[in-house]
N, C-alpha and C. Protein backbone atom coordinates (compact mmCIF):
# COMPACT_ATOMS: atom_id res chain seq x y z
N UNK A 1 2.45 -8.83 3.94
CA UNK A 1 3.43 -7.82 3.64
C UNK A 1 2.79 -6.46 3.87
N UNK A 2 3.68 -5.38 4.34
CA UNK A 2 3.02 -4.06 4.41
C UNK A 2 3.99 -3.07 3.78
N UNK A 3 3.85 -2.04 2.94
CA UNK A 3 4.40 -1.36 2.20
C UNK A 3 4.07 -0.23 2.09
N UNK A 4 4.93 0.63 2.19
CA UNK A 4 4.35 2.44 1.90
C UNK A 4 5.03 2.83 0.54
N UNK A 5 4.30 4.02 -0.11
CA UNK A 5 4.62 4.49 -0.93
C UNK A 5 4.02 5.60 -1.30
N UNK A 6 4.35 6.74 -2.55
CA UNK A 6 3.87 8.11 -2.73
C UNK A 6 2.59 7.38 -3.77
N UNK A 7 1.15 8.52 -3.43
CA UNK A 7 0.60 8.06 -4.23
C UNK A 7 0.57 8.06 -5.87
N UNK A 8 0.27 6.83 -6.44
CA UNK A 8 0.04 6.51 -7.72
C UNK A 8 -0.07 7.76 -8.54
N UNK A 9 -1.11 8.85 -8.24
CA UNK A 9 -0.92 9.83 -8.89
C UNK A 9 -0.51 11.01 -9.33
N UNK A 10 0.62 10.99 -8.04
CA UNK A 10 1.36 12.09 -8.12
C UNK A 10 0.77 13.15 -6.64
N UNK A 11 -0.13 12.81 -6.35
CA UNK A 11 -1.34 14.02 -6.04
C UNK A 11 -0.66 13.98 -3.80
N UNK A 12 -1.01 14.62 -2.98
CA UNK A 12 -0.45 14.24 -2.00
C UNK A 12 -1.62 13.51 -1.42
N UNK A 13 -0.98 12.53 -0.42
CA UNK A 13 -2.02 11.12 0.19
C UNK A 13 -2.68 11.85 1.28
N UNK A 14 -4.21 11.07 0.82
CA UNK A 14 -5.30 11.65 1.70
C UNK A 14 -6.35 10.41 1.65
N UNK A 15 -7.17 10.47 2.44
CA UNK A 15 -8.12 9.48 2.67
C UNK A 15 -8.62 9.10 1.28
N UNK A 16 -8.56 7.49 1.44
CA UNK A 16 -8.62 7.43 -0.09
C UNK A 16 -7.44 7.66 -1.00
N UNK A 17 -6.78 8.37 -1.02
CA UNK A 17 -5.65 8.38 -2.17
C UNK A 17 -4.64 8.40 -1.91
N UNK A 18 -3.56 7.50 -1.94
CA UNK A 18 -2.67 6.72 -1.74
C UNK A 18 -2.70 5.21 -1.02
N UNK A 19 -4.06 4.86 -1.40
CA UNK A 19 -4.35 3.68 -0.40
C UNK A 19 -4.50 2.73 -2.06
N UNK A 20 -4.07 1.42 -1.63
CA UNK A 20 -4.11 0.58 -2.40
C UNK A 20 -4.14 -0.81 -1.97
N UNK A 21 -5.38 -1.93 -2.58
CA UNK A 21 -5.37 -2.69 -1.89
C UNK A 21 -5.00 -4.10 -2.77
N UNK A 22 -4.20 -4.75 -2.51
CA UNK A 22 -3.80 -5.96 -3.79
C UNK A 22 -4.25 -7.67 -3.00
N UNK A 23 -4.43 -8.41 -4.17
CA UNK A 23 -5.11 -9.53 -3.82
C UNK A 23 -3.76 -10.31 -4.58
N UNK A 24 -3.45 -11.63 -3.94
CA UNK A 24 -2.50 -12.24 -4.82
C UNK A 24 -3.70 -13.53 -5.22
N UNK A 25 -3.35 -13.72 -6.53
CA UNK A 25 -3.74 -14.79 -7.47
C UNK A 25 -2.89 -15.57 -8.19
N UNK A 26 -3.21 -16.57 -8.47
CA UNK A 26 -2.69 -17.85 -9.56
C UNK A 26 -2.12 -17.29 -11.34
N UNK A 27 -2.98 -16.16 -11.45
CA UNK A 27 -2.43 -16.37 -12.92
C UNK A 27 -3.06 -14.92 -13.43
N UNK A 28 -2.59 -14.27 -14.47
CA UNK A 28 -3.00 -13.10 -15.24
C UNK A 28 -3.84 -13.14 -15.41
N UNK A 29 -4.57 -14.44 -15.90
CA UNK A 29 -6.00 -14.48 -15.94
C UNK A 29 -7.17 -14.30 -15.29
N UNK A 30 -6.59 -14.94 -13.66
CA UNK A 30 -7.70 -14.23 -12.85
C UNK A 30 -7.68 -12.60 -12.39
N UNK A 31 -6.32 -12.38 -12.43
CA UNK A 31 -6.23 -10.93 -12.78
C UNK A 31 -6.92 -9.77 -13.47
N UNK A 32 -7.41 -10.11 -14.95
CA UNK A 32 -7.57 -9.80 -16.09
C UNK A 32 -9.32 -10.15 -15.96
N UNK A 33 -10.07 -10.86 -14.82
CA UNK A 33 -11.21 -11.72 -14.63
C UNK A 33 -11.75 -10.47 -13.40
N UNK A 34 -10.95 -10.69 -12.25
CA UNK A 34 -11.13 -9.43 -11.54
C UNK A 34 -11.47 -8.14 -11.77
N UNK A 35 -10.43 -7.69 -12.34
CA UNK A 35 -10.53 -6.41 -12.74
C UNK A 35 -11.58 -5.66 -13.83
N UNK A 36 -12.15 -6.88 -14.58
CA UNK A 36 -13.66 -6.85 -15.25
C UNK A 36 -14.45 -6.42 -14.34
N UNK A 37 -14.40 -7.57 -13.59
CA UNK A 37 -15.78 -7.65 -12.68
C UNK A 37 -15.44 -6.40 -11.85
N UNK A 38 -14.73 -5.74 -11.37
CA UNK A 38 -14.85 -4.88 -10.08
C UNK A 38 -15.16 -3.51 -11.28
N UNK A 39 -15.06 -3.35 -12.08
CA UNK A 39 -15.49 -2.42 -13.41
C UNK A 39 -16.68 -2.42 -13.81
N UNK A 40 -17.09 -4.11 -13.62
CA UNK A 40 -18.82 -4.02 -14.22
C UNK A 40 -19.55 -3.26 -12.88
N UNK A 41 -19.11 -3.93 -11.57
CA UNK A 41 -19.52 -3.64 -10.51
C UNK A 41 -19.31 -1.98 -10.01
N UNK A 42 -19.20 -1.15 -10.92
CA UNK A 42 -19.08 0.46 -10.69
C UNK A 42 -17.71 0.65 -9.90
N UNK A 43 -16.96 0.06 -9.87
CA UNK A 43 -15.53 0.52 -9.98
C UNK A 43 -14.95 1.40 -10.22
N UNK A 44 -14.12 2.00 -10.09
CA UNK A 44 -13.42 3.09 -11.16
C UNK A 44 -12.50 2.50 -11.56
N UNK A 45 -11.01 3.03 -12.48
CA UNK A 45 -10.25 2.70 -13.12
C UNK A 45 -9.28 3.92 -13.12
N UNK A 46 -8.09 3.61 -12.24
CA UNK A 46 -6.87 4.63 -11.85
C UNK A 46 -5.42 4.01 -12.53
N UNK A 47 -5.73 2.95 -13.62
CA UNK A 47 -4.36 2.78 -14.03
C UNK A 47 -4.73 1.20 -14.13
N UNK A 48 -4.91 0.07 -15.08
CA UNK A 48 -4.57 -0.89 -15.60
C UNK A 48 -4.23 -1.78 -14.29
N UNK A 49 -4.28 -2.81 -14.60
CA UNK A 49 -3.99 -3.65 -13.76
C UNK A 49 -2.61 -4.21 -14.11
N UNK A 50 -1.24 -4.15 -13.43
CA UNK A 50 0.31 -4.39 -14.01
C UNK A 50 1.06 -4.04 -12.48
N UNK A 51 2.19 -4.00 -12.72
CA UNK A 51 3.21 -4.22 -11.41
C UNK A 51 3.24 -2.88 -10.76
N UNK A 52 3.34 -2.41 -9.76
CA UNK A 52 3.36 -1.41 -9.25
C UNK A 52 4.90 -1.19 -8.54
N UNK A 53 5.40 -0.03 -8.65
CA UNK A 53 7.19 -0.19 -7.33
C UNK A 53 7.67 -0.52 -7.61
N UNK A 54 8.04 -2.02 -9.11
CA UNK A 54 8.65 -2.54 -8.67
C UNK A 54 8.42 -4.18 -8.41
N UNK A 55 7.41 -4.14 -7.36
CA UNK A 55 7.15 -5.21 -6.92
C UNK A 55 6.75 -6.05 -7.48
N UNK A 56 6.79 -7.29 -7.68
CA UNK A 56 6.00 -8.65 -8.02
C UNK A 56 4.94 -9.38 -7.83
């Protein structure tokens, strides 16, 4: 699937911001498993991990 949209933060899209990259998984849990790990791994954090658009 490919999808456009304004970025997440309001801010206008520039390299890096408005880019978003999603993985589909089995369950909230690996969700909730991910999003640890890419946090322990020096990550940042722009908003929770939950539905974005809309979308599913």
């Amino acid at each position: 699937m490919f999808a456009l949209a304004e970025p997440f933060d309001g801010k206008l899209a520039t390299i890096g911001n408005g880019s978003m990259v999603e993985f589909q998984v089995d369950s909230d849990a690996e969700v909730d498993r991910l999003y640890a790990l890419a946090l322990a791994l020096g990550g940042t954090d722009e908003g929770q991990p939950g539905i974005r658009s809309g979308h599913h």
